[in-house]
N, C-alpha and C. Protein backbone atom coordinates (compact mmCIF):
# COMPACT_ATOMS: atom_id res chain seq x y z
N UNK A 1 38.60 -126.92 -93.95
CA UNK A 1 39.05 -126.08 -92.87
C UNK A 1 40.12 -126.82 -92.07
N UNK A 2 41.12 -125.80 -91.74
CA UNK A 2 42.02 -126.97 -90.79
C UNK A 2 41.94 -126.52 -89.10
N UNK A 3 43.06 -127.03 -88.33
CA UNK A 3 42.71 -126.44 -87.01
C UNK A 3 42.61 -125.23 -86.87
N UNK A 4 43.21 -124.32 -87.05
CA UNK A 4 43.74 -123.02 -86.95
C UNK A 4 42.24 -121.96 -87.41
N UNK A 5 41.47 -122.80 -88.56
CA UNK A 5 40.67 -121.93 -89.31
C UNK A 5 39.10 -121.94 -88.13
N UNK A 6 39.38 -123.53 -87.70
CA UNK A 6 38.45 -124.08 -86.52
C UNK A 6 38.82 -123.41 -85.49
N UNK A 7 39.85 -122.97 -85.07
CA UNK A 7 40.29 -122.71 -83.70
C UNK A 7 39.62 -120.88 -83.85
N UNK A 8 39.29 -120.44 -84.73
CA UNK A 8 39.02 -119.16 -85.27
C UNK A 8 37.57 -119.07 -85.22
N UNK A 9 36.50 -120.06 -85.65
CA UNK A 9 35.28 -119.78 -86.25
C UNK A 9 35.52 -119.60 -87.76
N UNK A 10 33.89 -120.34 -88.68
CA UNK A 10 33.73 -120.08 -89.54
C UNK A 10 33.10 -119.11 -89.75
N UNK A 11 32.98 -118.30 -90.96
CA UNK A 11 32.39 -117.80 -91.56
C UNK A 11 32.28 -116.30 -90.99
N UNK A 12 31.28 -115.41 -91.35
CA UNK A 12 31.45 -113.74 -91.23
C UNK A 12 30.70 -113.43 -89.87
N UNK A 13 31.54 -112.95 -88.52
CA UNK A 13 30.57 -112.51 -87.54
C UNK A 13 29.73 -111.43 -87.33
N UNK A 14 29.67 -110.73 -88.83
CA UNK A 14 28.51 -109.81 -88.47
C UNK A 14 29.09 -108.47 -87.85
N UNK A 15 30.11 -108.26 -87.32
CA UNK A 15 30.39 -107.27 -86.11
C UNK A 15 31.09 -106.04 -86.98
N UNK A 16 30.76 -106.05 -88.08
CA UNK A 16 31.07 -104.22 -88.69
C UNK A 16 32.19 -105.03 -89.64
N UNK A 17 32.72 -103.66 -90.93
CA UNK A 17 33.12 -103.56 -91.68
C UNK A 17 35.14 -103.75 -90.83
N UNK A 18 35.35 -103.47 -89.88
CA UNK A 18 36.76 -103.87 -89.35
C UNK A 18 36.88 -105.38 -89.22
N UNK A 19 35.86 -106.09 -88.96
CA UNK A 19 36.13 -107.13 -88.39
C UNK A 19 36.89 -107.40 -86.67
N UNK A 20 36.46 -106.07 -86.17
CA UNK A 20 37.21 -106.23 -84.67
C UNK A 20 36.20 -107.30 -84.06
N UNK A 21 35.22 -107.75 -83.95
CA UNK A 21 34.78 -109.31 -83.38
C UNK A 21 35.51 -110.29 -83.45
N UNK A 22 35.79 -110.73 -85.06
CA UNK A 22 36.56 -111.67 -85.82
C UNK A 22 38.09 -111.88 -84.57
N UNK A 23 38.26 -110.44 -85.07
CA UNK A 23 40.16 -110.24 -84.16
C UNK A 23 39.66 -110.87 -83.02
N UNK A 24 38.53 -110.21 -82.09
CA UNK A 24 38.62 -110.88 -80.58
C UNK A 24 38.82 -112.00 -80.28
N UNK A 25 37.87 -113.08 -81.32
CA UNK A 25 38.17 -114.28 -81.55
C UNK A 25 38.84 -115.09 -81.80
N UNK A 26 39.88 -114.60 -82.59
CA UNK A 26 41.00 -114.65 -83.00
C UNK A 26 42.36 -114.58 -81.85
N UNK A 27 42.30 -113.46 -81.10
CA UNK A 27 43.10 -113.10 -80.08
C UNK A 27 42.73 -114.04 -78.27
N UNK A 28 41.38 -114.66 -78.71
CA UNK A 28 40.49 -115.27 -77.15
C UNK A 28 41.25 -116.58 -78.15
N UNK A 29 41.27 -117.08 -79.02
CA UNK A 29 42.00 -118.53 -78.90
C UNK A 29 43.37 -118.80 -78.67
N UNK A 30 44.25 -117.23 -79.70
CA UNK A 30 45.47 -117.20 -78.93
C UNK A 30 46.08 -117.37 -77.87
N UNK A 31 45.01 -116.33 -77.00
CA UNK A 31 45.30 -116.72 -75.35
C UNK A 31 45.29 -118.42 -74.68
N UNK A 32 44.02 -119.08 -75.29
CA UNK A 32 43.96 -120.32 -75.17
C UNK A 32 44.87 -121.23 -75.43
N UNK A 33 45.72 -121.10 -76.33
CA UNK A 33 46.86 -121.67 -76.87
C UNK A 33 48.26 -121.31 -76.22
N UNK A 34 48.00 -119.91 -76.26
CA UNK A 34 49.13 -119.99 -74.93
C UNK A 34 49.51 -120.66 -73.50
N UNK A 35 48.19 -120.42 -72.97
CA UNK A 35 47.89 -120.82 -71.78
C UNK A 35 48.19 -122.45 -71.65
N UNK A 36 47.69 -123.36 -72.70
CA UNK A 36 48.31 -124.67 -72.62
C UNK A 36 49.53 -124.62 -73.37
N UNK A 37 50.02 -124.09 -73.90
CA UNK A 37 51.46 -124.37 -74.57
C UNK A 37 52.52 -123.73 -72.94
N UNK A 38 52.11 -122.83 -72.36
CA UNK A 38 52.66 -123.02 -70.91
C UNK A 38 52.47 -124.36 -70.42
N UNK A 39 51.58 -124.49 -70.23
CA UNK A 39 50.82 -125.88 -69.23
C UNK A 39 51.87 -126.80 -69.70
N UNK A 40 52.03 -127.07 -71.45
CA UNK A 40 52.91 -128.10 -71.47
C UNK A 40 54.53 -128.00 -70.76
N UNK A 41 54.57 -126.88 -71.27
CA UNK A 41 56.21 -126.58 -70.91
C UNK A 41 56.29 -126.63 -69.55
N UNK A 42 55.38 -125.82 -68.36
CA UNK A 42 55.58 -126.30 -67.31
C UNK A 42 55.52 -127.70 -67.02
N UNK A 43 54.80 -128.39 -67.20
CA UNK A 43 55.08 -130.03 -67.60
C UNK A 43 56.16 -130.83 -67.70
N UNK A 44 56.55 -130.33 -68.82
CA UNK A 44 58.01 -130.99 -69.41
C UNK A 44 59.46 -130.19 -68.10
N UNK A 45 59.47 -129.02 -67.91
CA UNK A 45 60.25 -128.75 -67.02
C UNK A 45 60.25 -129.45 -65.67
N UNK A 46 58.98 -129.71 -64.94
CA UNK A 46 58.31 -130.29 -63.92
C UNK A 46 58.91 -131.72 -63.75
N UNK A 47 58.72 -132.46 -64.93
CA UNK A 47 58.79 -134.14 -65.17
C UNK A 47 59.86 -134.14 -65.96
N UNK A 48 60.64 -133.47 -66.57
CA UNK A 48 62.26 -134.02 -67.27
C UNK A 48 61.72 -134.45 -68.64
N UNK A 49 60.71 -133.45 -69.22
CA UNK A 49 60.08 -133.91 -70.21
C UNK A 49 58.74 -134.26 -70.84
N UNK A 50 58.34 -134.33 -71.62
CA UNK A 50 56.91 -134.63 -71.69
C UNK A 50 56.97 -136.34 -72.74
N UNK A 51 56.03 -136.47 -72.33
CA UNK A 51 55.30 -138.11 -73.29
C UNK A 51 55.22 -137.83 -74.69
N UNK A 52 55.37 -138.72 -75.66
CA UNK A 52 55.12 -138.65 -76.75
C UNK A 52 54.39 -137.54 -77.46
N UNK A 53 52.74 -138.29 -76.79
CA UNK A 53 51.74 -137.55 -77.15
C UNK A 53 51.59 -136.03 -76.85
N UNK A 54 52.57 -135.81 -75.89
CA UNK A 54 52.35 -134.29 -75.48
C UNK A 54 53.21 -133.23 -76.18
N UNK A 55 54.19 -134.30 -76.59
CA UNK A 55 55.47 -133.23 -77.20
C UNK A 55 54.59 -133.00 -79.11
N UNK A 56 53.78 -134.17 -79.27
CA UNK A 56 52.69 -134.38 -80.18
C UNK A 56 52.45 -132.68 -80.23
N UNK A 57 51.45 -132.83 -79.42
CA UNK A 57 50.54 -131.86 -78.93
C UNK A 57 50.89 -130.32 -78.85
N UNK A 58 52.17 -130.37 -78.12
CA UNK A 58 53.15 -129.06 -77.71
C UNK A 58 53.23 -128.52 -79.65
N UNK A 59 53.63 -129.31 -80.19
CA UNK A 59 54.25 -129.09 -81.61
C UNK A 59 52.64 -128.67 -82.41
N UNK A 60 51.43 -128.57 -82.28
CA UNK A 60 50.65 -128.71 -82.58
C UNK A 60 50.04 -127.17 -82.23
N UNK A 61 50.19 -127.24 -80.79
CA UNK A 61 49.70 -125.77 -80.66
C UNK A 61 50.65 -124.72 -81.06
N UNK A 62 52.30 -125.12 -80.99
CA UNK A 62 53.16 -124.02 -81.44
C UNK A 62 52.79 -123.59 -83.24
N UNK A 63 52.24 -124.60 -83.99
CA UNK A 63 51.85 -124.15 -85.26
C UNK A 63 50.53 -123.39 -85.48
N UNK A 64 49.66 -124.58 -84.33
CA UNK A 64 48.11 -123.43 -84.73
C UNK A 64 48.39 -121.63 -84.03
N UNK A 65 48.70 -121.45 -83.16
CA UNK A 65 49.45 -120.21 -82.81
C UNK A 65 50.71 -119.70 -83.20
N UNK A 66 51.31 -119.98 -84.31
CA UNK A 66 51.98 -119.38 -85.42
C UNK A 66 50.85 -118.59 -86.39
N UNK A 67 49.85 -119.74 -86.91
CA UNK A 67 48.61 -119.75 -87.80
C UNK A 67 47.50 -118.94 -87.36
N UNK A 68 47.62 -118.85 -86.15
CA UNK A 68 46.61 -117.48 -85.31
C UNK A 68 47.29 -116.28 -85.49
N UNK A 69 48.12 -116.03 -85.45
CA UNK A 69 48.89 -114.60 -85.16
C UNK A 69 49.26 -114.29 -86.75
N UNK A 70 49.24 -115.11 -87.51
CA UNK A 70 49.72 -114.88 -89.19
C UNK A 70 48.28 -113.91 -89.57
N UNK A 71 46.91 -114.81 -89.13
CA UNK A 71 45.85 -114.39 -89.65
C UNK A 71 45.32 -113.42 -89.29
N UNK A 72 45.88 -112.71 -87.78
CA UNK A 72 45.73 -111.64 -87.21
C UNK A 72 46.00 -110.21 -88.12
N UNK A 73 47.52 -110.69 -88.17
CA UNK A 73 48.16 -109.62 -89.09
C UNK A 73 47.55 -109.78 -90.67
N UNK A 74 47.08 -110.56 -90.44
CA UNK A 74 46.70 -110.44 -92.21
C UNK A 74 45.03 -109.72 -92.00
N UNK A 75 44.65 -109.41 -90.93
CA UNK A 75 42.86 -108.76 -91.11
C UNK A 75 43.82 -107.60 -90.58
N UNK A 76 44.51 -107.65 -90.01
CA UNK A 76 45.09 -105.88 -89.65
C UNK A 76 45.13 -105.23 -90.19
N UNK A 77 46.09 -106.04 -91.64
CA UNK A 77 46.67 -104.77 -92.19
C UNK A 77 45.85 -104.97 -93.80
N UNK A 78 44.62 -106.04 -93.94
CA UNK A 78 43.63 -105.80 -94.86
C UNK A 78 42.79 -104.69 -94.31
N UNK A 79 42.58 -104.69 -92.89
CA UNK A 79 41.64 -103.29 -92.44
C UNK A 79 42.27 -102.08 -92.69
N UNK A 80 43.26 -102.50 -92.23
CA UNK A 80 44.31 -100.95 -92.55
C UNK A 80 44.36 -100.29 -93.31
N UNK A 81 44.44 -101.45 -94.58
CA UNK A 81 44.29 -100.59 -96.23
C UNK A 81 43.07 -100.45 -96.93
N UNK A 82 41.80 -100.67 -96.23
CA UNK A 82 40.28 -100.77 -96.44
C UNK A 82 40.17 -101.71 -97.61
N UNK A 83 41.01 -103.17 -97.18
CA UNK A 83 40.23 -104.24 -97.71
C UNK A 83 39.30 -105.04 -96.97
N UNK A 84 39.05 -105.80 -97.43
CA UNK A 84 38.25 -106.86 -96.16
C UNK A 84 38.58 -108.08 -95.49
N UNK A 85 38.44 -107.45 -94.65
CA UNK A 85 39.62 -108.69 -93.52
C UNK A 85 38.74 -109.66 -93.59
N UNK A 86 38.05 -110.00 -94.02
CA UNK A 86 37.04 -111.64 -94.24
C UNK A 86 37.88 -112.57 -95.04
N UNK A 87 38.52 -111.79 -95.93
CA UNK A 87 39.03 -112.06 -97.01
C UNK A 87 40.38 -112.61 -96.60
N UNK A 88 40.61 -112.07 -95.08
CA UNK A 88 42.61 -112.99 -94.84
C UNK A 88 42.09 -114.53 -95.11
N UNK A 89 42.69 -115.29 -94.87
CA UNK A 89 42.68 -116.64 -94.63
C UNK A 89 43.70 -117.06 -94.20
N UNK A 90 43.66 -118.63 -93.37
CA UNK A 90 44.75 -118.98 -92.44
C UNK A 90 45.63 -119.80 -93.70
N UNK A 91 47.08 -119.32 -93.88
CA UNK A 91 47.77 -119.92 -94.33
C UNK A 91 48.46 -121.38 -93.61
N UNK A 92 48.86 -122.39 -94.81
CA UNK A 92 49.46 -123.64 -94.35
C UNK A 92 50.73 -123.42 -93.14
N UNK A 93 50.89 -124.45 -92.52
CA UNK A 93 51.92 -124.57 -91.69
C UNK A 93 52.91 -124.09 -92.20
N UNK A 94 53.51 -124.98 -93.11
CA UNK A 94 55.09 -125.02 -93.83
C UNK A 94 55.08 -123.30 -94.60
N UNK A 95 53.94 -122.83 -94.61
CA UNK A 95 53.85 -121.39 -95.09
C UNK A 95 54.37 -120.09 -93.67
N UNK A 96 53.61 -120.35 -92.63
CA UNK A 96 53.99 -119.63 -91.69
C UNK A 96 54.87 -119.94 -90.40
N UNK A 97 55.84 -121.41 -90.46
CA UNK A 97 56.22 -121.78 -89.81
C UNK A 97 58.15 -121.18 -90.58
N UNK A 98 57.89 -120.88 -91.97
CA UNK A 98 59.08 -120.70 -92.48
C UNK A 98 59.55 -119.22 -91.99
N UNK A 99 58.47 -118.30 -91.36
CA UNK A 99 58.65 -116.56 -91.23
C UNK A 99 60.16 -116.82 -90.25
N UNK A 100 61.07 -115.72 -90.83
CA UNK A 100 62.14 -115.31 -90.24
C UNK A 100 61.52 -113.96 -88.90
N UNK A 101 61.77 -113.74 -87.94
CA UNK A 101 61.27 -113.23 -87.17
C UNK A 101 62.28 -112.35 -86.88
């Protein structure tokens, strides 16, 4: 498992054939990740920058919340087409960090 899959929960929550639990969970860490990927940036604007470890860090949550929102859309639109969104899985960095937006 990597962060992203951790930052999610393992395994099946039980909460019906959509998987709308899964999503909440999914969407309650997003928020979490946002919320400090602000924190940093206010930071770095604040202080002329951030420390090593933070710009570390900054780069860390901008991927696991690339890797949240990939896996989102991937139970969406497996629900959508009545597959089973259990079945998305969080793709690698260098996989969802390449999306043209």
């Amino acid at each position: 498992m990597n962060a992203a899959s951790d930052a999610v929960g393992g395994g099946k929550d039980g909460s019906g054939k959509d998987g709308s639990g899964k999503n909440d969970e999914i969407l309650d860490t997003i928020g979490a990740l946002v919320a400090e990927e602000r924190s940093l940036r206010e930071r770095s604007t604040e202080h002329l920058g951030l420390a090593a470890d933070e710009q570390t860090r900054l780069r860390s949550v901008e991927v696991r919340l690339d890797q949240c929102w990939d896996l989102l859309r991937q139970r969406r639109a497996k629900s959508e087409f009545g597959e089973n969104p259990d079945e998305a899985a969080v793709r690698p960095p260098g996989e969802v960090e390449g999306y043209q937006g």
